[in-house]
C-alpha atoms as a PDB file:
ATOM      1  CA  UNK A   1     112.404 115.712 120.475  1.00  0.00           C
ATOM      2  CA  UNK A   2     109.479 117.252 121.933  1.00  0.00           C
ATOM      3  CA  UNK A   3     106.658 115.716 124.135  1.00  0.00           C
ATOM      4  CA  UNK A   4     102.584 116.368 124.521  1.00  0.00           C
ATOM      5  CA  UNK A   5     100.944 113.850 126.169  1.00  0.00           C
ATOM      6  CA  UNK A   6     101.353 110.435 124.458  1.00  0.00           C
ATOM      7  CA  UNK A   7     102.844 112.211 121.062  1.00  0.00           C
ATOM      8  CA  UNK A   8     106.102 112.387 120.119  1.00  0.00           C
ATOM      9  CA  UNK A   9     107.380 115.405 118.219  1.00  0.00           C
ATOM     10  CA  UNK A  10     110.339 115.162 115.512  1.00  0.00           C
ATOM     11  CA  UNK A  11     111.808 117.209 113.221  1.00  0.00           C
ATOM     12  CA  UNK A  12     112.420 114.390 111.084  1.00  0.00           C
ATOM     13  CA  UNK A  13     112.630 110.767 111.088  1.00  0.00           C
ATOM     14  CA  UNK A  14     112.456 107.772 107.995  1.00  0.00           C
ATOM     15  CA  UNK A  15     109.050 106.243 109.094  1.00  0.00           C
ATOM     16  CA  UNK A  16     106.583 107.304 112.359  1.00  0.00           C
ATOM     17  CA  UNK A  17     105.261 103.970 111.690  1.00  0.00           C
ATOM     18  CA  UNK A  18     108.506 102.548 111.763  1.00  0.00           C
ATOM     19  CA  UNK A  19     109.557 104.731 114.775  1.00  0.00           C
ATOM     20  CA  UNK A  20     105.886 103.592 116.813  1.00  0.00           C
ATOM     21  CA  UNK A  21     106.359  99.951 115.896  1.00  0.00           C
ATOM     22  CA  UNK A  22     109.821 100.290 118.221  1.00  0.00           C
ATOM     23  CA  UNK A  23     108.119 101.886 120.954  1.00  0.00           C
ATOM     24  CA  UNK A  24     105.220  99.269 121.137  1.00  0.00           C
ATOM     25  CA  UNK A  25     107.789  96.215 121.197  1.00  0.00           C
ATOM     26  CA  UNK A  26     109.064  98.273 124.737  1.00  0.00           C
ATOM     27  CA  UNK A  27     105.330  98.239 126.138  1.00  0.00           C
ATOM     28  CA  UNK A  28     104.539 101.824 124.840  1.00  0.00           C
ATOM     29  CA  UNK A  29     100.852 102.525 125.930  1.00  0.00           C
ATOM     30  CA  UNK A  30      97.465 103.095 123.827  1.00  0.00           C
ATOM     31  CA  UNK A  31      97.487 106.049 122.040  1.00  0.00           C
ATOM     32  CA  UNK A  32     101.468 106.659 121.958  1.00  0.00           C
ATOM     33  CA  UNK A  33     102.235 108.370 118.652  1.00  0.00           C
ATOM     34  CA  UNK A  34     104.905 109.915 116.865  1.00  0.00           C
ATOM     35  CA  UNK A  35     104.738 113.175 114.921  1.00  0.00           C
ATOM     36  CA  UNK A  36     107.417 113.844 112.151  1.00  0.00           C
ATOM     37  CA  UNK A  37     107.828 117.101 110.686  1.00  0.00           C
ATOM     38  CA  UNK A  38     109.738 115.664 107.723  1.00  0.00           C
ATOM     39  CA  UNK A  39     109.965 112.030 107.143  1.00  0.00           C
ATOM     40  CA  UNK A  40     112.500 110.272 105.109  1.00  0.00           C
ATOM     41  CA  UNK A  41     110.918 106.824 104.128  1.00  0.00           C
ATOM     42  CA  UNK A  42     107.270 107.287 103.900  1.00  0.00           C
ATOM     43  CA  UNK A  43     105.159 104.332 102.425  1.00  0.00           C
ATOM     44  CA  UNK A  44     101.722 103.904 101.499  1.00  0.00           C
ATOM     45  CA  UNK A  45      99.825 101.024 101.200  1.00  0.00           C
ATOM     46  CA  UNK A  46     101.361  97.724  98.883  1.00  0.00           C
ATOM     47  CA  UNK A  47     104.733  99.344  99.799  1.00  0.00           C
ATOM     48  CA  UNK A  48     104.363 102.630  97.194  1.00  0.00           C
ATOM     49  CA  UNK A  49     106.586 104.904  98.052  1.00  0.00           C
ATOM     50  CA  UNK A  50     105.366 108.045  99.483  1.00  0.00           C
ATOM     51  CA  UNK A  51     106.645 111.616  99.424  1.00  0.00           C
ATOM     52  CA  UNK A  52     107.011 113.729 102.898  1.00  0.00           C
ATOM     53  CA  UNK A  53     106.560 117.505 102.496  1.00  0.00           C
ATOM     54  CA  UNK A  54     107.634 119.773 105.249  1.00  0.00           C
ATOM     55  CA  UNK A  55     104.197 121.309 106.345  1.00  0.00           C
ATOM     56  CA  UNK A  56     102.069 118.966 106.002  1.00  0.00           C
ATOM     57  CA  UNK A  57     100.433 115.980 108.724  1.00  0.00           C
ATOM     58  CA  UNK A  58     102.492 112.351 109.533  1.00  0.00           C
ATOM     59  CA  UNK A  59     101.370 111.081 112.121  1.00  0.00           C
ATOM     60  CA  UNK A  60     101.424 107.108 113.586  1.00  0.00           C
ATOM     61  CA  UNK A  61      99.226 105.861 116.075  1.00  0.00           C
ATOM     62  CA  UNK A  62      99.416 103.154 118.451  1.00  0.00           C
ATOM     63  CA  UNK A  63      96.176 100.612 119.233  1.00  0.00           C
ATOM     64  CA  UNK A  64      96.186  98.277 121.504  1.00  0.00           C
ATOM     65  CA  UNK A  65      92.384  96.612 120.275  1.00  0.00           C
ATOM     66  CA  UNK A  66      92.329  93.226 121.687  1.00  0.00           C
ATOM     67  CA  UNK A  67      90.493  91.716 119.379  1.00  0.00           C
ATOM     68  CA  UNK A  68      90.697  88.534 117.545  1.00  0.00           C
ATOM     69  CA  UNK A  69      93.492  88.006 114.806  1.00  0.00           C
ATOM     70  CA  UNK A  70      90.366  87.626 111.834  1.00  0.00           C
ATOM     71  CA  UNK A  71      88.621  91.111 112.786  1.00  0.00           C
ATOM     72  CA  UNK A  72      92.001  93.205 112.977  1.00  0.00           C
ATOM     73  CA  UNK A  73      91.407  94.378 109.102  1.00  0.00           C
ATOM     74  CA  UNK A  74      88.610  96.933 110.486  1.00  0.00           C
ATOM     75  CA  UNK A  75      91.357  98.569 112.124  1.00  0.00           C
ATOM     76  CA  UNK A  76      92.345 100.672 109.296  1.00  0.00           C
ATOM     77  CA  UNK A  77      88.239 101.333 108.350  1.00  0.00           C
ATOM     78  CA  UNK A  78      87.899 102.697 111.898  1.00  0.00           C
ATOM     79  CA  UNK A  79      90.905 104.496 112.025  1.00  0.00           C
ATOM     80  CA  UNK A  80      89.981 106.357 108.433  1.00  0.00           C
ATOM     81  CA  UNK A  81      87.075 107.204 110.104  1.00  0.00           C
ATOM     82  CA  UNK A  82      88.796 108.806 113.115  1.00  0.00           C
ATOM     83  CA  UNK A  83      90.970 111.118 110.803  1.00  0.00           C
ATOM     84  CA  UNK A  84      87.762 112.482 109.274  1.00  0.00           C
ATOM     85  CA  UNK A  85      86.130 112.887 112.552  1.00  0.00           C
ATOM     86  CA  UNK A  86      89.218 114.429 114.077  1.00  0.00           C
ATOM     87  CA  UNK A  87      89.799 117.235 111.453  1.00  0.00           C
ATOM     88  CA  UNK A  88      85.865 117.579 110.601  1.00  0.00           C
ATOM     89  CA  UNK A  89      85.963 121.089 113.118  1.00  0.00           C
ATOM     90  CA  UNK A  90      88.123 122.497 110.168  1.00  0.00           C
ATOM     91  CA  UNK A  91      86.058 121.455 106.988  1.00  0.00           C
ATOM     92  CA  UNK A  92      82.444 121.704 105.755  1.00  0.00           C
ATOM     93  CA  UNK A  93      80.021 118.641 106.197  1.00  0.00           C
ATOM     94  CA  UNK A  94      80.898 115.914 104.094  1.00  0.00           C
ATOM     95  CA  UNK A  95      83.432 118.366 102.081  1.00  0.00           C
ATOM     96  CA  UNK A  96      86.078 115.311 103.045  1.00  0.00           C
ATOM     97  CA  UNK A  97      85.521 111.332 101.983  1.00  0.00           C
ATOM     98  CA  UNK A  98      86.729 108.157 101.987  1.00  0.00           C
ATOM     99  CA  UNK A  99      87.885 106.399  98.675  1.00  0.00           C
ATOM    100  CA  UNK A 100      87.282 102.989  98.888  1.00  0.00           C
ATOM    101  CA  UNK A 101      89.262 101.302 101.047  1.00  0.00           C
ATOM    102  CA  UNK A 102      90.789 103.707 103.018  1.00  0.00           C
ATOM    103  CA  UNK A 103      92.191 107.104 100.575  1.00  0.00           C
ATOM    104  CA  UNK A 104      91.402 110.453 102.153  1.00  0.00           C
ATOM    105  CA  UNK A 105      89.828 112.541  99.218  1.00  0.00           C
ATOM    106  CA  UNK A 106      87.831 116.053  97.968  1.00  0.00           C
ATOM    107  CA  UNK A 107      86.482 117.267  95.223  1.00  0.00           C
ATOM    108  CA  UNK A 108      87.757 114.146  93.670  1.00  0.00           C
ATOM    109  CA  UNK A 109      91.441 114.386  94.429  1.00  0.00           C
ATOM    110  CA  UNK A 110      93.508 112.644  96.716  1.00  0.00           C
ATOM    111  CA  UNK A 111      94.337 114.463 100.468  1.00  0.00           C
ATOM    112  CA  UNK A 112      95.847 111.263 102.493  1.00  0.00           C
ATOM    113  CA  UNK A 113      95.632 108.018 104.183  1.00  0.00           C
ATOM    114  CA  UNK A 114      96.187 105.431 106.188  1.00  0.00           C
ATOM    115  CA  UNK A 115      98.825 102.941 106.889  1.00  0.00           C
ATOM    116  CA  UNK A 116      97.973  99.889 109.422  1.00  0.00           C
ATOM    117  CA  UNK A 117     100.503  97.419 110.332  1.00  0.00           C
ATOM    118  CA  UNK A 118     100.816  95.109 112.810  1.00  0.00           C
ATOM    119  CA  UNK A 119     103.565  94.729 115.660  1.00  0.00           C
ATOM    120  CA  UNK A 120     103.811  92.124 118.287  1.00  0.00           C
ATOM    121  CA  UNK A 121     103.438  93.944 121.840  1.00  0.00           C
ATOM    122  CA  UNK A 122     104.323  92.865 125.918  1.00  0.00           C
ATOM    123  CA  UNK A 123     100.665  92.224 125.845  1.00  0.00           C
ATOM    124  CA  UNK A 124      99.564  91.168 122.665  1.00  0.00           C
ATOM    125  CA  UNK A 125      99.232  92.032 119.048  1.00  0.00           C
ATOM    126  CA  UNK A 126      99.181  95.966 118.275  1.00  0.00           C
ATOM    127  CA  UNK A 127      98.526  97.845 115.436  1.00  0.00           C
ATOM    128  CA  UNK A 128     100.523 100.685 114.375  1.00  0.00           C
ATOM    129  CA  UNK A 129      98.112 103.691 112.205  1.00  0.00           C
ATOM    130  CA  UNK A 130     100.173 105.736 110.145  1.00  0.00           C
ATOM    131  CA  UNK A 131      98.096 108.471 108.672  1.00  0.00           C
ATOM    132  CA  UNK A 132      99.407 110.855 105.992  1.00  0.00           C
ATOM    133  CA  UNK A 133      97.740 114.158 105.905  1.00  0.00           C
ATOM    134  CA  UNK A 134      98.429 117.145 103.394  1.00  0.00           C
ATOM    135  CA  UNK A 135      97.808 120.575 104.728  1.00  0.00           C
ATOM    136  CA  UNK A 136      99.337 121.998 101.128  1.00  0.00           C
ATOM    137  CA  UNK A 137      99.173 119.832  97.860  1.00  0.00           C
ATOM    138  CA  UNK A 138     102.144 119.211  96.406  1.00  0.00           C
ATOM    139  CA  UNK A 139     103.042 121.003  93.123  1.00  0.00           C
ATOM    140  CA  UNK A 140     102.126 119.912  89.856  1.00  0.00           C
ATOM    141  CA  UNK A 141     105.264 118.499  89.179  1.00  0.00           C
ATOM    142  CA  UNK A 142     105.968 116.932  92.564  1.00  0.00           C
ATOM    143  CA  UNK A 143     103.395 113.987  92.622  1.00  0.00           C
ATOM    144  CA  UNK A 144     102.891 112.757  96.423  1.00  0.00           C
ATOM    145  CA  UNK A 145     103.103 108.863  95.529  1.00  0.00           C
ATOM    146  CA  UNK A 146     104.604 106.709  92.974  1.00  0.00           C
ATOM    147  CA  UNK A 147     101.318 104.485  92.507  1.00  0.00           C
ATOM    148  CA  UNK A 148     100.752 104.040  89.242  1.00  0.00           C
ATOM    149  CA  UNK A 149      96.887 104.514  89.654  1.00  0.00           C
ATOM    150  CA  UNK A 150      97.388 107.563  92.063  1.00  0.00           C
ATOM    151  CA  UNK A 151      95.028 110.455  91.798  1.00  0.00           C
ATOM    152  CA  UNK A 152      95.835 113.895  91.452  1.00  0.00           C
ATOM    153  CA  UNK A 153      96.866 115.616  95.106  1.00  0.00           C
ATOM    154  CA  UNK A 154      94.399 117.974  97.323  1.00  0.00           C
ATOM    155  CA  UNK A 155      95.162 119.602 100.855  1.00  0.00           C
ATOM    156  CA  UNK A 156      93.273 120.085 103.706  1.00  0.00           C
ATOM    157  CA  UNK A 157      94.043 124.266 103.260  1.00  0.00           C
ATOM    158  CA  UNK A 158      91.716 123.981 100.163  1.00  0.00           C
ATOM    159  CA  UNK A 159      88.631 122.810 101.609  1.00  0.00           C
ATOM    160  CA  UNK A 160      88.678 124.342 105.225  1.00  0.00           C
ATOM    161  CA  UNK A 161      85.697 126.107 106.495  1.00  0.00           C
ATOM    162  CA  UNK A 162      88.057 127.918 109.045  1.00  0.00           C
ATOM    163  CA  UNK A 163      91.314 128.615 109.885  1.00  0.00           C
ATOM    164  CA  UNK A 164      93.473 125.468 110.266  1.00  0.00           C
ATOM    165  CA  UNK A 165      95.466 125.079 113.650  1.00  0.00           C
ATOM    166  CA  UNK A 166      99.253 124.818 113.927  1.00  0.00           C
ATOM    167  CA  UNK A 167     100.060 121.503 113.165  1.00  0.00           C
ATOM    168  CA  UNK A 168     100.523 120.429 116.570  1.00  0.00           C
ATOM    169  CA  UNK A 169      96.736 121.043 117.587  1.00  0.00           C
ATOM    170  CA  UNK A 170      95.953 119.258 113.884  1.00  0.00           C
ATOM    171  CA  UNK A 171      97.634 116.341 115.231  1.00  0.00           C
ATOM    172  CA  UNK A 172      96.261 115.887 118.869  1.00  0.00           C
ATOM    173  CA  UNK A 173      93.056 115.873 117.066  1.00  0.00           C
ATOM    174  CA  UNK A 174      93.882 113.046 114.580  1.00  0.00           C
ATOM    175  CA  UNK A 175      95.996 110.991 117.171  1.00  0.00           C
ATOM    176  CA  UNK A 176      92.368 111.016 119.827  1.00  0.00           C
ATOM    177  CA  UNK A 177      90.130 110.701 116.978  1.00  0.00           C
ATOM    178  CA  UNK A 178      91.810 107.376 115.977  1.00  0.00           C
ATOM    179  CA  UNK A 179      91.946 106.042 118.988  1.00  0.00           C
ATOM    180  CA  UNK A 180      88.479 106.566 119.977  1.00  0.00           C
ATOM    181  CA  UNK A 181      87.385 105.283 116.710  1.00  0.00           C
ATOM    182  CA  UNK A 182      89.123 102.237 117.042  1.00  0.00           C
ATOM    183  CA  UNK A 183      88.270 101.335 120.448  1.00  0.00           C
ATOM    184  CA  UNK A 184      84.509 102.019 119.905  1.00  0.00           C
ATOM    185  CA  UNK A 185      85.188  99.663 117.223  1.00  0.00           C
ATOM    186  CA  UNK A 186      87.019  97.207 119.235  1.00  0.00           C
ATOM    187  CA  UNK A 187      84.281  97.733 122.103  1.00  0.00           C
ATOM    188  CA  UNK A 188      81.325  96.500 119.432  1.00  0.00           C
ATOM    189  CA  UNK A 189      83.237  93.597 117.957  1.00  0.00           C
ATOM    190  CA  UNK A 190      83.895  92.074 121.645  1.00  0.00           C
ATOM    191  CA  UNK A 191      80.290  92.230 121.567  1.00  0.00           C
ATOM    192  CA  UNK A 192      79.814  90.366 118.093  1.00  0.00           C
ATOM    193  CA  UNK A 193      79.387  86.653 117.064  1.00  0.00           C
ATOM    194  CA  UNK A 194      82.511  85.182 115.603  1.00  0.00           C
ATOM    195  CA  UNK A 195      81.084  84.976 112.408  1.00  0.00           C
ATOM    196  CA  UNK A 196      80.204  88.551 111.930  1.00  0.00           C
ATOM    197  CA  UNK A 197      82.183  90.624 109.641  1.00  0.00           C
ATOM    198  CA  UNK A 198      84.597  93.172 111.038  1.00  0.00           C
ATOM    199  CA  UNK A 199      83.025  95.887 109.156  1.00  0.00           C
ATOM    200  CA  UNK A 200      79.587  95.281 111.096  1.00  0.00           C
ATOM    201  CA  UNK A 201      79.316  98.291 113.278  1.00  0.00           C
ATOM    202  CA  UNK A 202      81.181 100.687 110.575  1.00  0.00           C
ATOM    203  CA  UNK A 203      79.556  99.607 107.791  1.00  0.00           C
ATOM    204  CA  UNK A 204      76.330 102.772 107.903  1.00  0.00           C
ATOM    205  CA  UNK A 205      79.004 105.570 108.274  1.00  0.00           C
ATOM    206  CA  UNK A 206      81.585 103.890 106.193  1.00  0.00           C
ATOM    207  CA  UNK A 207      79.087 104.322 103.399  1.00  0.00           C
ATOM    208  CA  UNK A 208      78.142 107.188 104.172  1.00  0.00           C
ATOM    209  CA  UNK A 209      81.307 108.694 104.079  1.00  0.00           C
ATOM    210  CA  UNK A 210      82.491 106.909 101.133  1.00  0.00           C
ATOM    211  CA  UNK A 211      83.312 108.651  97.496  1.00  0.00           C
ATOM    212  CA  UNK A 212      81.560 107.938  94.117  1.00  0.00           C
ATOM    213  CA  UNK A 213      78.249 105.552  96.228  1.00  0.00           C
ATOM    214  CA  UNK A 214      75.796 105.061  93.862  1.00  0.00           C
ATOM    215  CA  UNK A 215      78.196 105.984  90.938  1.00  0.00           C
ATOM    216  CA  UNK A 216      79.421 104.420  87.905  1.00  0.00           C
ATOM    217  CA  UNK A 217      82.619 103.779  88.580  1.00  0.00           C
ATOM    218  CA  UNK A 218      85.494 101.298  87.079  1.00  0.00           C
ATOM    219  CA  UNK A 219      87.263  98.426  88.874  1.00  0.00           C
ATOM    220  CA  UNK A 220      90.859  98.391  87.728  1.00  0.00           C
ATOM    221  CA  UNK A 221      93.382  95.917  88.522  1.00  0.00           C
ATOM    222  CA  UNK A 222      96.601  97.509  90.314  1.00  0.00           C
ATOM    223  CA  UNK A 223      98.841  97.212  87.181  1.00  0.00           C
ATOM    224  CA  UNK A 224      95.799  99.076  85.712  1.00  0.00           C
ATOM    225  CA  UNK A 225      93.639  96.684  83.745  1.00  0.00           C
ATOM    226  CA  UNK A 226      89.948  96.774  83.700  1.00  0.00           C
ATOM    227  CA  UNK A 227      88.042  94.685  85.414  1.00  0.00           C
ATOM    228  CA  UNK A 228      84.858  95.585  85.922  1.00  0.00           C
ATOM    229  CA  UNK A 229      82.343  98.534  85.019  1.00  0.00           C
ATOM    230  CA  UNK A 230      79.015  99.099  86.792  1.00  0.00           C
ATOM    231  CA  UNK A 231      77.704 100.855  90.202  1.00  0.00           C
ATOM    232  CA  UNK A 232      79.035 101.550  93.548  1.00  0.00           C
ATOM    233  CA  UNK A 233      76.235  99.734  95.770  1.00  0.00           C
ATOM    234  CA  UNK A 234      78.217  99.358  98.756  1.00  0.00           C
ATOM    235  CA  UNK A 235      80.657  98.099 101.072  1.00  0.00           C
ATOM    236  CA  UNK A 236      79.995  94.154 102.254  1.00  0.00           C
ATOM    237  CA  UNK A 237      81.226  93.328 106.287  1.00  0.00           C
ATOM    238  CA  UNK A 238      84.390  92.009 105.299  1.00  0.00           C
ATOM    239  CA  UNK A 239      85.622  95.269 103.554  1.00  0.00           C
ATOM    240  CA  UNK A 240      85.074  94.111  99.769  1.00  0.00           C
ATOM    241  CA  UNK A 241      83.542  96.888  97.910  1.00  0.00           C
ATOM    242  CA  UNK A 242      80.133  96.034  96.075  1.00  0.00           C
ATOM    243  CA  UNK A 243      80.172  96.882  92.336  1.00  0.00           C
ATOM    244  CA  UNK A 244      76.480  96.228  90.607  1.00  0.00           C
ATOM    245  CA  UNK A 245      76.784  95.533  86.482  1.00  0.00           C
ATOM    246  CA  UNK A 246      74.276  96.793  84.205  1.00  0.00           C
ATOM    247  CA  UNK A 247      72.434  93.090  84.146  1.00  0.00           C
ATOM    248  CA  UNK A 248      71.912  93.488  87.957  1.00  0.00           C
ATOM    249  CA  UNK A 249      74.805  91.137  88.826  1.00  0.00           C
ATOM    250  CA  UNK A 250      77.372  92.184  92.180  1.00  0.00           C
ATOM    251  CA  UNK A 251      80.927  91.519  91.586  1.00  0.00           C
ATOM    252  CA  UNK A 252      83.014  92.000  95.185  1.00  0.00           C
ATOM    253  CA  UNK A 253      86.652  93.071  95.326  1.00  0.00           C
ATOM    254  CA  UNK A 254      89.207  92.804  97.756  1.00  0.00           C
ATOM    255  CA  UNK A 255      91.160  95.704  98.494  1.00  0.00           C
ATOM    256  CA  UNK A 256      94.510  93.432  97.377  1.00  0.00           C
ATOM    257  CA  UNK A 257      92.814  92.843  93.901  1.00  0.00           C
ATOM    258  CA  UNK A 258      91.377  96.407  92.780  1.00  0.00           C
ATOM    259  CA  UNK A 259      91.200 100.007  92.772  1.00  0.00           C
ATOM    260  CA  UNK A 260      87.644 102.101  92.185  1.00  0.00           C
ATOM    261  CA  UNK A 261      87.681 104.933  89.902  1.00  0.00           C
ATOM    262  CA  UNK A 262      84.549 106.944  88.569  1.00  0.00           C
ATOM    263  CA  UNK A 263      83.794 106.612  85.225  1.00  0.00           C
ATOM    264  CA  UNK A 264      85.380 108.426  83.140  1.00  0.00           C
ATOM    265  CA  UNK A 265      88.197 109.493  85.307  1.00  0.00           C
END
């Protein structure tokens, strides 16, 4: 094991989430986080399993946000937004997106998430940010995820403007750009009415950021199914993505009840 500050360096481990959650339940600090060179039992979101390539980025994060219990789901918007702040001295301007609600992509492809879950702390409710990051694709035959509605795989080596750090500098830069994220965030919803969305402050550079706006683009169940067709108009406070029909109407998903693809795709 090897130490840097607040991360945590293994040569290989199941989860880092798992392996973070452990350390905040002993009163591990803001910004602890564990870096696995090869990890055993990655996971993505709705409990897909996810493969761990030697070479490439996982990383988890503790938060410590204090905010209330209803506004915790911005975590993982701010935190998305942290990992594309933190590696944007590698890649061109806007090169690197968001796929609704919290995918890594380019060039329509899929280069890594995030993971949030929470974990009961000494001094409150943490949240643990796993982020997944590949440096090198995996090959054809070697998809990264078994979701069913995955997309094809992308890494960060394809897109860089500049030579990519080792991976220890790569992840010092994700780990701080996380947590500064998420307690900017956590600063501005402190500051909000109760009633206000947790998306409030994110919302202009979540949509900014995000893949296929003001696209065509099809809502599909997670089992696959169509459910809607029409525009990408946005991203509402509460994280539901805005999809605008061809008679003008706006249907809103959850995150738990679809998946956005373009047209076509």
């Amino acid at each position: 094991m090897e130490l840097s500050g607040k991360l945590i360096f293994l040569d290989e481990c199941g989860s880092t989430n798992d392996e973070v959650a452990a350390l905040a339940r002993e009163g591990a600090a803001n910004g602890t986080s564990v870096v696995a060179r090869v990890q055993t039992a990655g996971r993505g979101r709705r409990g897909h399993k996810w493969k761990s390539l030697d070479g490439n980025l996982y990383l988890s994060t503790l938060v410590l946000p204090n905010v209330p219990s209803a506004k915790l789901s911005g975590v993982s918007v701010a935190g998305v937004l942290g990992i594309l702040r933190g590696i944007s001295a590698w890649c061109t301007p806007g090169s690197v997106l968001v796929k609704w609600p919290n995918d890594i992509v380019s060039k329509g492809r899929k280069m890594g998430g995030i993971l949030c879950e929470l974990v009961d702390t000494p001094t409150g409710t943490g949240v643990v940010c796993g982020a997944g990051l590949d440096v090198k694709a995996p090959k054809l035959d070697e998809p990264a995820s078994d979701e069913p509605t995955r997309l094809d795989a992308i890494g960060l080596e394809e897109v860089a403007s500049t030579t990519l750090p080792q991976l220890e500098e790569l992840a010092e830069a994700v780990s701080s750009g996380i947590v500064e994220s998420v307690g900017a965030w956590a600063d501005a919803v402190r500051d909000e009415d109760e009633a206000t969305g947790p998306l409030a402050s994110l919302a202009k550079e979540y949509c900014a950021r995000l893949a296929y706006m003001g696209q065509r683009v099809v809502a599909l169940s997670h089992e696959g199914l169509l459910l809607a067709t029409g525009s990408l108009v946005g991203v509402d406070d509460w994280g539901r993505a805005l999809v605008r029909d061809d008679d003008g109407n706006t249907q809103r998903f959850t995150p738990e009840q679809a998946s956005l693809r373009p047209v076509g795709k």
